[in-house]
Structure formats: C-alpha cells, structure tokens
PDB file of N, CA and C in Angstrom:
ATOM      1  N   UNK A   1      26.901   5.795  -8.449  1.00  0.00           N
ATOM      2  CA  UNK A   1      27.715   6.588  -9.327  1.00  0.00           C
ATOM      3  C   UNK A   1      26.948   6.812 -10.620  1.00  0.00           C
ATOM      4  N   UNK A   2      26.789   8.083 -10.852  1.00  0.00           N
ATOM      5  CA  UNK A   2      25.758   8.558 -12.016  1.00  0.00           C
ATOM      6  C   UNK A   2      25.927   9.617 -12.478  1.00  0.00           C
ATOM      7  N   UNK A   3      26.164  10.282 -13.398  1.00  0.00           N
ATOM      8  CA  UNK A   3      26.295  11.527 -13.683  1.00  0.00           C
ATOM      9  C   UNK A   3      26.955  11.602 -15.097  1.00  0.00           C
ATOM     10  N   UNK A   4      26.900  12.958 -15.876  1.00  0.00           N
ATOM     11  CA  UNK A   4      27.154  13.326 -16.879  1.00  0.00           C
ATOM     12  C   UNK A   4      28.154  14.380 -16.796  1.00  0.00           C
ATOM     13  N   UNK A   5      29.358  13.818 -17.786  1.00  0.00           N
ATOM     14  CA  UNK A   5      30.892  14.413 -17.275  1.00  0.00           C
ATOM     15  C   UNK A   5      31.110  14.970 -19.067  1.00  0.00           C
ATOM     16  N   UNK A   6      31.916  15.481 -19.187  1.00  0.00           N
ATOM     17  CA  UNK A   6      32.389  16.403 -20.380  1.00  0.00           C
ATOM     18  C   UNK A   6      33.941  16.051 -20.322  1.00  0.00           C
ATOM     19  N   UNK A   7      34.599  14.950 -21.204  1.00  0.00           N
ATOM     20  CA  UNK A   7      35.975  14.375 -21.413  1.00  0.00           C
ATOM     21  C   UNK A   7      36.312  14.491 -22.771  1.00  0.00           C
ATOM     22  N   UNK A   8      37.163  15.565 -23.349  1.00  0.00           N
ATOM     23  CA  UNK A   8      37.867  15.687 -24.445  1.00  0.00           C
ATOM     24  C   UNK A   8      36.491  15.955 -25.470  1.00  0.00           C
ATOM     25  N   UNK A   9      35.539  16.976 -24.823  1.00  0.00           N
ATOM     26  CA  UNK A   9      34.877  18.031 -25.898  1.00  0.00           C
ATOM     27  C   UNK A   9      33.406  16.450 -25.749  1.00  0.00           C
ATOM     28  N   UNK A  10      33.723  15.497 -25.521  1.00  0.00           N
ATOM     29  CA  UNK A  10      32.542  14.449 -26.028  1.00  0.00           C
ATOM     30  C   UNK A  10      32.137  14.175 -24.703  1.00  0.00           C
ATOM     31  N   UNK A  11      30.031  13.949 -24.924  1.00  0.00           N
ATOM     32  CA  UNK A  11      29.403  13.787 -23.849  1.00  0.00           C
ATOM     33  C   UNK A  11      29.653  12.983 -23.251  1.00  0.00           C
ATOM     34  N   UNK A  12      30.046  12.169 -22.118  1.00  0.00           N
ATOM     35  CA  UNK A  12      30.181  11.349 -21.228  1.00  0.00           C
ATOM     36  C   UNK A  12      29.129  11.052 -20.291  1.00  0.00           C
ATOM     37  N   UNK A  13      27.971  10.272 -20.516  1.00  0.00           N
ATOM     38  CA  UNK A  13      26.820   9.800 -19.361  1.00  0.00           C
ATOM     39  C   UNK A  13      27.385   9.015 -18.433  1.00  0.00           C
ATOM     40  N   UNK A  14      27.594   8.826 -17.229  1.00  0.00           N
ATOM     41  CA  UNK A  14      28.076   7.917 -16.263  1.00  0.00           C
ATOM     42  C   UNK A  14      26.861   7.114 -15.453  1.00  0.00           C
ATOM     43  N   UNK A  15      26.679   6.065 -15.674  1.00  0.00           N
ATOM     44  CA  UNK A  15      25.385   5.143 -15.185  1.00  0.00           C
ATOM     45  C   UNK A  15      25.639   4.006 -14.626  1.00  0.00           C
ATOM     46  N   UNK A  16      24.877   3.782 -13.387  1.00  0.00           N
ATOM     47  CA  UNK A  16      24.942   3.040 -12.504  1.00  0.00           C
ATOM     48  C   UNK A  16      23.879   2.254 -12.204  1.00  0.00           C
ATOM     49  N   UNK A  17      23.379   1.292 -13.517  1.00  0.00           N
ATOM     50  CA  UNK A  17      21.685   0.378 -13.319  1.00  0.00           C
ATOM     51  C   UNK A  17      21.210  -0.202 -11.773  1.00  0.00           C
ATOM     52  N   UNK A  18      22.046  -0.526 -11.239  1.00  0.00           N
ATOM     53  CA  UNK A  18      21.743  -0.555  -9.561  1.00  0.00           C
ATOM     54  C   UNK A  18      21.057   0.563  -8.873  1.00  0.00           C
ATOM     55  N   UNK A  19      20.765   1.571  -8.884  1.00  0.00           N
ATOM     56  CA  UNK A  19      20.385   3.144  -8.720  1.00  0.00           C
ATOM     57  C   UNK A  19      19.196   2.963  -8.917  1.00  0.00           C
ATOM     58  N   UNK A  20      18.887   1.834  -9.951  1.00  0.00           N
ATOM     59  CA  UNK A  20      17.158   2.179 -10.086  1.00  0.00           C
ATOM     60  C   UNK A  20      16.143   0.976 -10.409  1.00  0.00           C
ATOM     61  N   UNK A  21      15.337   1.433  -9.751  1.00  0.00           N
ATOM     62  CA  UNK A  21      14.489   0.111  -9.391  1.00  0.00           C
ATOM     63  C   UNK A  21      13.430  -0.163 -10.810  1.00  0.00           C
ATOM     64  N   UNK A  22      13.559   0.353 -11.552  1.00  0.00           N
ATOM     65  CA  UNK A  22      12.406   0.555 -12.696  1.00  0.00           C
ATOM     66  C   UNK A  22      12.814   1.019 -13.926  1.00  0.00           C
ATOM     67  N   UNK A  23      12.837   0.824 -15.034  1.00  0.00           N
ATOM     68  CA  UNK A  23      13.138   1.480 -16.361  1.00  0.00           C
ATOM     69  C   UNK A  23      12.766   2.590 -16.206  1.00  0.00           C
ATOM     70  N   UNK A  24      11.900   3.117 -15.760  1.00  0.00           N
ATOM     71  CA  UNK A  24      11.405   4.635 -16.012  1.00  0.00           C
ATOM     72  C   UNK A  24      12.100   5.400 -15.064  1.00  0.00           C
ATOM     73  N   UNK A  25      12.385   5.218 -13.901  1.00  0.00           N
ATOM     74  CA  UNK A  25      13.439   5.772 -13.263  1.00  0.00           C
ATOM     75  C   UNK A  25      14.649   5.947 -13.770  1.00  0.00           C
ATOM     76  N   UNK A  26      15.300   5.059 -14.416  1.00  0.00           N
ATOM     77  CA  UNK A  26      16.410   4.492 -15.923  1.00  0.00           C
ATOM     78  C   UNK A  26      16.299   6.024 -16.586  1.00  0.00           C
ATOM     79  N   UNK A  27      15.152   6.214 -17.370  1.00  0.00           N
ATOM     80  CA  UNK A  27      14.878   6.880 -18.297  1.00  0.00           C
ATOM     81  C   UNK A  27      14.806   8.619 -17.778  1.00  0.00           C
ATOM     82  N   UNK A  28      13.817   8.489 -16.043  1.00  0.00           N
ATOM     83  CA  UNK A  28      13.971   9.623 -15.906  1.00  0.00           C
ATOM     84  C   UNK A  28      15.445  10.587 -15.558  1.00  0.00           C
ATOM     85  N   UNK A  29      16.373   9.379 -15.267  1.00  0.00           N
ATOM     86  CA  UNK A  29      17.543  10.125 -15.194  1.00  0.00           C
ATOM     87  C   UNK A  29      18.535  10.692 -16.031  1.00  0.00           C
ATOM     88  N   UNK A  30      18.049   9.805 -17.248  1.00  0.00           N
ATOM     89  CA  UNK A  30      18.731  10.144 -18.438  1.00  0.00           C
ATOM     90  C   UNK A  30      18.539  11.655 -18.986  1.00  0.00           C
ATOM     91  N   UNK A  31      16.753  11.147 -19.074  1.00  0.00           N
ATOM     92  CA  UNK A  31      16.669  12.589 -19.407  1.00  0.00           C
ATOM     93  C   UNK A  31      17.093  14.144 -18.776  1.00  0.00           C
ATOM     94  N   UNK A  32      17.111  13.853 -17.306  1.00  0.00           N
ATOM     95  CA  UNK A  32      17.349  14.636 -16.863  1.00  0.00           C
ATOM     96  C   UNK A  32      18.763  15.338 -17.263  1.00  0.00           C
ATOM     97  N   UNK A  33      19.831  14.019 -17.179  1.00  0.00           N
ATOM     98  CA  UNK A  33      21.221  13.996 -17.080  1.00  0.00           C
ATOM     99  C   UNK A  33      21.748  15.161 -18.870  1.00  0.00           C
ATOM    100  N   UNK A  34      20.585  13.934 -19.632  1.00  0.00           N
ATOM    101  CA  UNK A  34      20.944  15.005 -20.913  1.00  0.00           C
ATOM    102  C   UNK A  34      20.602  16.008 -21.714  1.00  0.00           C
ATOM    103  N   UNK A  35      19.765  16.662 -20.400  1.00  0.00           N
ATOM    104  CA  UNK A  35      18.447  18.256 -21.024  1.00  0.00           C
ATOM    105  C   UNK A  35      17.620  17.414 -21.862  1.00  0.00           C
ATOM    106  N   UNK A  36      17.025  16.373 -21.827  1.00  0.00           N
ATOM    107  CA  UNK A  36      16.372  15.911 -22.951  1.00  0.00           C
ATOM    108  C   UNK A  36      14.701  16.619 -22.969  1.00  0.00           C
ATOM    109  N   UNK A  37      13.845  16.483 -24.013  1.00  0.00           N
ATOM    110  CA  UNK A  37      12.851  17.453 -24.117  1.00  0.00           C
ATOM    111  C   UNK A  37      11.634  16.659 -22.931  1.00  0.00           C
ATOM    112  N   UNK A  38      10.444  17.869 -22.586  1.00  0.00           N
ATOM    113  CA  UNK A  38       9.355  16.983 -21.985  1.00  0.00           C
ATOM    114  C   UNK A  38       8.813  16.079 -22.391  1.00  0.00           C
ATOM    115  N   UNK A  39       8.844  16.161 -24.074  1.00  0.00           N
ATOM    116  CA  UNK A  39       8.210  15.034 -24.427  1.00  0.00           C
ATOM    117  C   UNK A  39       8.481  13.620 -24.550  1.00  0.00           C
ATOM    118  N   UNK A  40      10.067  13.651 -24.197  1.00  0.00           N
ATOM    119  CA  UNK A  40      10.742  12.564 -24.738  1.00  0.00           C
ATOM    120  C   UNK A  40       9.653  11.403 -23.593  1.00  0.00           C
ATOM    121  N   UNK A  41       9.869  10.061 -24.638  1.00  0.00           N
ATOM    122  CA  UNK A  41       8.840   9.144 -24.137  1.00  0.00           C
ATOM    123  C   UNK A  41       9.515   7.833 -23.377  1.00  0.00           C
ATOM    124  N   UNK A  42      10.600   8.041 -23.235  1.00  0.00           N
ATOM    125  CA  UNK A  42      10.801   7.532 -21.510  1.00  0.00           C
ATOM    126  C   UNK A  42      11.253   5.911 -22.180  1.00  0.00           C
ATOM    127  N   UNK A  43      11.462   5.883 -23.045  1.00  0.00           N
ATOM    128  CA  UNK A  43      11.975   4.401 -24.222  1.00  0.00           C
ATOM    129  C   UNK A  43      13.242   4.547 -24.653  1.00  0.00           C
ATOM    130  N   UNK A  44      13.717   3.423 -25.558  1.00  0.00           N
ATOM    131  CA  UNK A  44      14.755   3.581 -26.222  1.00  0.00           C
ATOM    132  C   UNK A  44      14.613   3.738 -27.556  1.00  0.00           C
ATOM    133  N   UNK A  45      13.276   3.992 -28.364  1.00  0.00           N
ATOM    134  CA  UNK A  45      12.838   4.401 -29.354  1.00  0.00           C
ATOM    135  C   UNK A  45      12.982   5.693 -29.482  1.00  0.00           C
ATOM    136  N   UNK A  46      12.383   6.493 -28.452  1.00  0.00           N
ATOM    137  CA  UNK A  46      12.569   8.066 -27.721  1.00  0.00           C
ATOM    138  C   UNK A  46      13.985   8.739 -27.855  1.00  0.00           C
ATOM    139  N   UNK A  47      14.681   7.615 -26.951  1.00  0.00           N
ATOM    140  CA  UNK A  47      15.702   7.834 -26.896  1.00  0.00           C
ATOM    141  C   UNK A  47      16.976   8.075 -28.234  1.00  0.00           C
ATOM    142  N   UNK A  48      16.589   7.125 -28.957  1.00  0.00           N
ATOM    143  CA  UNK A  48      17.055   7.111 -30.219  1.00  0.00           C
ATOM    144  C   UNK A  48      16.704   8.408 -31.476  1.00  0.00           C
ATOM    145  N   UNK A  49      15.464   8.514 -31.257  1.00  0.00           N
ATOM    146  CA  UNK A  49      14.877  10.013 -31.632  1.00  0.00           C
ATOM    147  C   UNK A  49      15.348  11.039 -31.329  1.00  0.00           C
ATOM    148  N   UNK A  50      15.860  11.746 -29.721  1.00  0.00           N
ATOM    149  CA  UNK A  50      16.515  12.959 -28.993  1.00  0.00           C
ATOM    150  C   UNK A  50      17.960  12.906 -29.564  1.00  0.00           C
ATOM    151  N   UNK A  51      18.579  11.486 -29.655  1.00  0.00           N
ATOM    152  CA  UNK A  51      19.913  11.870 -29.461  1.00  0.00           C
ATOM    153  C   UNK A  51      20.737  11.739 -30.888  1.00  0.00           C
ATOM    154  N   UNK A  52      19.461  11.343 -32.127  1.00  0.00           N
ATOM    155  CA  UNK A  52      19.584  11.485 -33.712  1.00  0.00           C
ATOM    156  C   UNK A  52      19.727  13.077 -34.025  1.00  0.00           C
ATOM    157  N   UNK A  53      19.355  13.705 -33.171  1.00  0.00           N
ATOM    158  CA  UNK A  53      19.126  15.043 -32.906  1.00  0.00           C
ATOM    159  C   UNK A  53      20.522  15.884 -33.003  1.00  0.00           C
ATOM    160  N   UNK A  54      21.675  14.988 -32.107  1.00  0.00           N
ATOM    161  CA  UNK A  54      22.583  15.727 -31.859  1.00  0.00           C
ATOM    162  C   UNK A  54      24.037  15.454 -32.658  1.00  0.00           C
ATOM    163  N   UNK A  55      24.972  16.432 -32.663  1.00  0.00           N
ATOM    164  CA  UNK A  55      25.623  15.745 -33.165  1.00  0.00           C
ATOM    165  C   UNK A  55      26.801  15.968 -33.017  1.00  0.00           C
ATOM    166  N   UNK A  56      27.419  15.453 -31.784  1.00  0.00           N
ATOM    167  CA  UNK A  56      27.961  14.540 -31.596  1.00  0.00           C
ATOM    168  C   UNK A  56      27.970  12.830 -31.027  1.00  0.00           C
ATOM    169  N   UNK A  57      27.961  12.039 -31.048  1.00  0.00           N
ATOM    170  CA  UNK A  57      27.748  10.865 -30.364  1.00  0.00           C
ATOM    171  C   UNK A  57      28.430  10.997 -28.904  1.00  0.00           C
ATOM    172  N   UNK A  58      27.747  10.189 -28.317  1.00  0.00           N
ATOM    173  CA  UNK A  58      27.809  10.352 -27.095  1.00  0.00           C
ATOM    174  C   UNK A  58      29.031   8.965 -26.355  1.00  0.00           C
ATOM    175  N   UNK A  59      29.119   9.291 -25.522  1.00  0.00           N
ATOM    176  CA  UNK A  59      29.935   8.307 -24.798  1.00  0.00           C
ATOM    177  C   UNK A  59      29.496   7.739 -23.115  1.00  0.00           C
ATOM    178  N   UNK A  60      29.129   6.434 -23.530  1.00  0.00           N
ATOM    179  CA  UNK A  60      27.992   5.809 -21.974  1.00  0.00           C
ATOM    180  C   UNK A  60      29.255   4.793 -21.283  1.00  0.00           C
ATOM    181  N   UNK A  61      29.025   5.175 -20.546  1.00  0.00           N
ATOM    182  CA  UNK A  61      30.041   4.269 -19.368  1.00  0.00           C
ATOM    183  C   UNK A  61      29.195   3.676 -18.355  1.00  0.00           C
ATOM    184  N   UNK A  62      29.187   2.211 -18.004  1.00  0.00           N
ATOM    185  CA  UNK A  62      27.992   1.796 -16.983  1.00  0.00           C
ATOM    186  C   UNK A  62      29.202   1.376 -16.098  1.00  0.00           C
ATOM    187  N   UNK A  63      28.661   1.642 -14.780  1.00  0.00           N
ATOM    188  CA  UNK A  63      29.612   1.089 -13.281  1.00  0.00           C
ATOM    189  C   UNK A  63      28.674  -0.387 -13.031  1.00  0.00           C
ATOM    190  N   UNK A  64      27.246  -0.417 -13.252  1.00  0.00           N
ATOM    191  CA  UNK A  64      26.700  -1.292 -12.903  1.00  0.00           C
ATOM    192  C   UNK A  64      25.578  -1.800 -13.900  1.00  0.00           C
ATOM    193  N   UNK A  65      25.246  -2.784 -14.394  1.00  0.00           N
ATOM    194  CA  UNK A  65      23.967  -3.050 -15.428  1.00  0.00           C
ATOM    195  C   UNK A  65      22.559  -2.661 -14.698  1.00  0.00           C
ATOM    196  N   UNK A  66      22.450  -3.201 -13.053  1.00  0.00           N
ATOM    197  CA  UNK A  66      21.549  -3.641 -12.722  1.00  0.00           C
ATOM    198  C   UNK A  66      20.791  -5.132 -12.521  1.00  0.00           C
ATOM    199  N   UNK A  67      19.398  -5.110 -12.632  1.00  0.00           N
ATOM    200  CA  UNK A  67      18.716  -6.373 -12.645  1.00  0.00           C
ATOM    201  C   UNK A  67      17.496  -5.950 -13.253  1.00  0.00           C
ATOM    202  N   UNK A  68      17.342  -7.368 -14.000  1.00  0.00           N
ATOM    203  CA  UNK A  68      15.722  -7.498 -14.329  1.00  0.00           C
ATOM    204  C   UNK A  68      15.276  -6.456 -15.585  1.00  0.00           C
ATOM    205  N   UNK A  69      14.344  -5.946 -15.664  1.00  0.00           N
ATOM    206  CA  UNK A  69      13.953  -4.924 -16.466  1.00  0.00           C
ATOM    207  C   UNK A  69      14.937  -3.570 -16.452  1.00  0.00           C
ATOM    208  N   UNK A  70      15.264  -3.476 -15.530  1.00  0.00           N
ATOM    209  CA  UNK A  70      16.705  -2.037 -15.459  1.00  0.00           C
ATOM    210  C   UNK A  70      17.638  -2.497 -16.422  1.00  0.00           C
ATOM    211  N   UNK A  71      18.221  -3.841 -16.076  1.00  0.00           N
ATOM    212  CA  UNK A  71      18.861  -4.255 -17.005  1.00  0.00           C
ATOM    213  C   UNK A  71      18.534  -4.397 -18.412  1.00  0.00           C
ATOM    214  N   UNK A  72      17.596  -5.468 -18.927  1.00  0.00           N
ATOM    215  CA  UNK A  72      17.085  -4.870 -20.258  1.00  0.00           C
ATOM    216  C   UNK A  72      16.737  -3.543 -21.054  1.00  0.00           C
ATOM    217  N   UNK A  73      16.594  -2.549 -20.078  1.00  0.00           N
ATOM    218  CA  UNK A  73      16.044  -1.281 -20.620  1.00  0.00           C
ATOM    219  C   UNK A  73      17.530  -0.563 -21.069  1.00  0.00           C
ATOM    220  N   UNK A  74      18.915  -1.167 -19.649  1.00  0.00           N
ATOM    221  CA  UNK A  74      19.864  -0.631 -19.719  1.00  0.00           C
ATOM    222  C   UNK A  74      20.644  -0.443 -21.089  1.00  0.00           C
ATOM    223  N   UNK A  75      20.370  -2.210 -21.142  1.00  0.00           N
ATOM    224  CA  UNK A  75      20.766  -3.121 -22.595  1.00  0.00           C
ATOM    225  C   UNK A  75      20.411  -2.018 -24.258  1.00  0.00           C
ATOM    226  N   UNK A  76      18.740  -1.618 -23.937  1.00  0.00           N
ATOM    227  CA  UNK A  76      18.466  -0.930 -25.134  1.00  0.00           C
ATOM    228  C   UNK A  76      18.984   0.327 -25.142  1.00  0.00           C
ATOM    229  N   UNK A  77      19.168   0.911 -24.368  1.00  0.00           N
ATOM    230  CA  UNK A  77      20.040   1.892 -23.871  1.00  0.00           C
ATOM    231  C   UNK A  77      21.577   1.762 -24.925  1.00  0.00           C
ATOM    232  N   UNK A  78      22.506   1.372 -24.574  1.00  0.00           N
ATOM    233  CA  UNK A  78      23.637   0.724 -25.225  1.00  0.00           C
ATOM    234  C   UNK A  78      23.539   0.620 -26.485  1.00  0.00           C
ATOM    235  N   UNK A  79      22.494  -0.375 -26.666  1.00  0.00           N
ATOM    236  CA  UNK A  79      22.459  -0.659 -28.432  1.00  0.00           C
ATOM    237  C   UNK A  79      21.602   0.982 -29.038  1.00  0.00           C
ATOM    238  N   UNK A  80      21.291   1.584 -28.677  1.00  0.00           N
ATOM    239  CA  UNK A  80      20.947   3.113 -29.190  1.00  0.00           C
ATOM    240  C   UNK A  80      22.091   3.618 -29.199  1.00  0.00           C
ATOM    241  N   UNK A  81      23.037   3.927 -27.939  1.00  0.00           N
ATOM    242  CA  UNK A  81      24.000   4.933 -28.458  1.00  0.00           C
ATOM    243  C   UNK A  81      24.818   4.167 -29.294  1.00  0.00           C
ATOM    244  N   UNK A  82      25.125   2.773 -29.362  1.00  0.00           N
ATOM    245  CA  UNK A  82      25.949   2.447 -30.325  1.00  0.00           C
ATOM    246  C   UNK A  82      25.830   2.790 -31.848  1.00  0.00           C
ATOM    247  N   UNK A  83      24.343   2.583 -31.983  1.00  0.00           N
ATOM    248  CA  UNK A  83      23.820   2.342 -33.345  1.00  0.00           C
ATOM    249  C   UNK A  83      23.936   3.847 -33.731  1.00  0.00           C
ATOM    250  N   UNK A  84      23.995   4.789 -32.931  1.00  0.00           N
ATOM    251  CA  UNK A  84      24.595   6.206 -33.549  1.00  0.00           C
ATOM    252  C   UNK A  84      25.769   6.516 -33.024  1.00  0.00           C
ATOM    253  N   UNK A  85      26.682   5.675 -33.109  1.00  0.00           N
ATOM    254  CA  UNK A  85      28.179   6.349 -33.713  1.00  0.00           C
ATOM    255  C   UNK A  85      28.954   6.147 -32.257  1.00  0.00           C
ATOM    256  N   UNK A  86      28.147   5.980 -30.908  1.00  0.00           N
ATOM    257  CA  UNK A  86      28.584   6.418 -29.750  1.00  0.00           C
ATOM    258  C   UNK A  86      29.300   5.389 -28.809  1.00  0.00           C
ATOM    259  N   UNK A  87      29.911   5.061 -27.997  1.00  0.00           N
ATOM    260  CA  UNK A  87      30.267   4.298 -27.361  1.00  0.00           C
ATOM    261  C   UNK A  87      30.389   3.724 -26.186  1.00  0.00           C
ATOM    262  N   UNK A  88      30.207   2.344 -25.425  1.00  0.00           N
ATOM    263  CA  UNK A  88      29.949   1.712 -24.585  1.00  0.00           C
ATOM    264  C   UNK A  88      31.365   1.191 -23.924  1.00  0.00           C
ATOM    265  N   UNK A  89      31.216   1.690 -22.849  1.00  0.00           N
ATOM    266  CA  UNK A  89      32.140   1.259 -21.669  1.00  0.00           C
ATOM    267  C   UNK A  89      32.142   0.647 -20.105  1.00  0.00           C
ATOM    268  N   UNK A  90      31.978  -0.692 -20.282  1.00  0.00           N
ATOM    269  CA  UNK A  90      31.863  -1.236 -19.070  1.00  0.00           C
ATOM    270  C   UNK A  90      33.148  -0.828 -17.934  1.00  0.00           C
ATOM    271  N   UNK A  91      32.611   0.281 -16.602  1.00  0.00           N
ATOM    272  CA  UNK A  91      33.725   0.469 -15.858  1.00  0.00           C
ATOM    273  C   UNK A  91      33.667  -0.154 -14.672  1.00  0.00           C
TER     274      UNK A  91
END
C-alpha cells in the first residue's frame, strides 16, 4: 500500500516501508509519488530542501516502517515532514 492521495485540499503520501528493500528505492518512490525534481538527491536533507519549497505541508501516513536501513531512512523521512509543519500517521 503506497500512493499519494489528495484529502481535504492537503497532500497525503501513503507509505508502506515493507515495499522496499533499500533507502533509495524509499526515496525513488517518493520522488516519484511527489513530482519531485531530477536533481533531488535521494536523502532526507534533499528531501527537506524540495518540500521547503512548497507550501503547503504535507501529510505522511505509514501502513508499515519496514526494516533495517528502510526503516531509518523511513524515520528521517518523518522527522522532515514534521519539522515543516506536516504530519505523521501511523495506519
């Protein structure tokens, strides 16, 4: 379960860390999920950069953390959209 939904005008990412075997897989879906640019660099530094960009804050819902490095990457993930305004929902 993965995907990017549109609920009451605010972005909704839907993520499922089980889905992926690698942070960069993590990352390539994100980007995909949120038009993010070619350059974006596949981090949560990156990440924090694209989505300072926008403005509205976003809204992340995880079905699953994952394991291992998915999980940590997931983790920095979270603390980015939080730290701009956005919010975390374990479903």
């Amino acid at each position: 379960m993965t995907g990017l939904l549109e609920v009451n005008y605010m972005t909704t990412l839907l993520l499922d860390g089980s889905r992926y075997r690698t942070p960069r897989e993590l990352h390539i879906a994100i980007q995909a999920m949120l038009n993010l640019p070619a350059y974006y660099g596949m981090n949560a530094d990156a990440l924090h950069d694209c989505l300072s960009e926008r403005r509205e804050p976003l809204r992340l819902w995880i079905a699953s953390a994952g394991e291992g490095e998915v999980a940590r990457s997931l983790s920095a993930v979270c603390a980015v959209v939080e730290d701009l305004g956005g919010t975390v929902k374990e479903i």
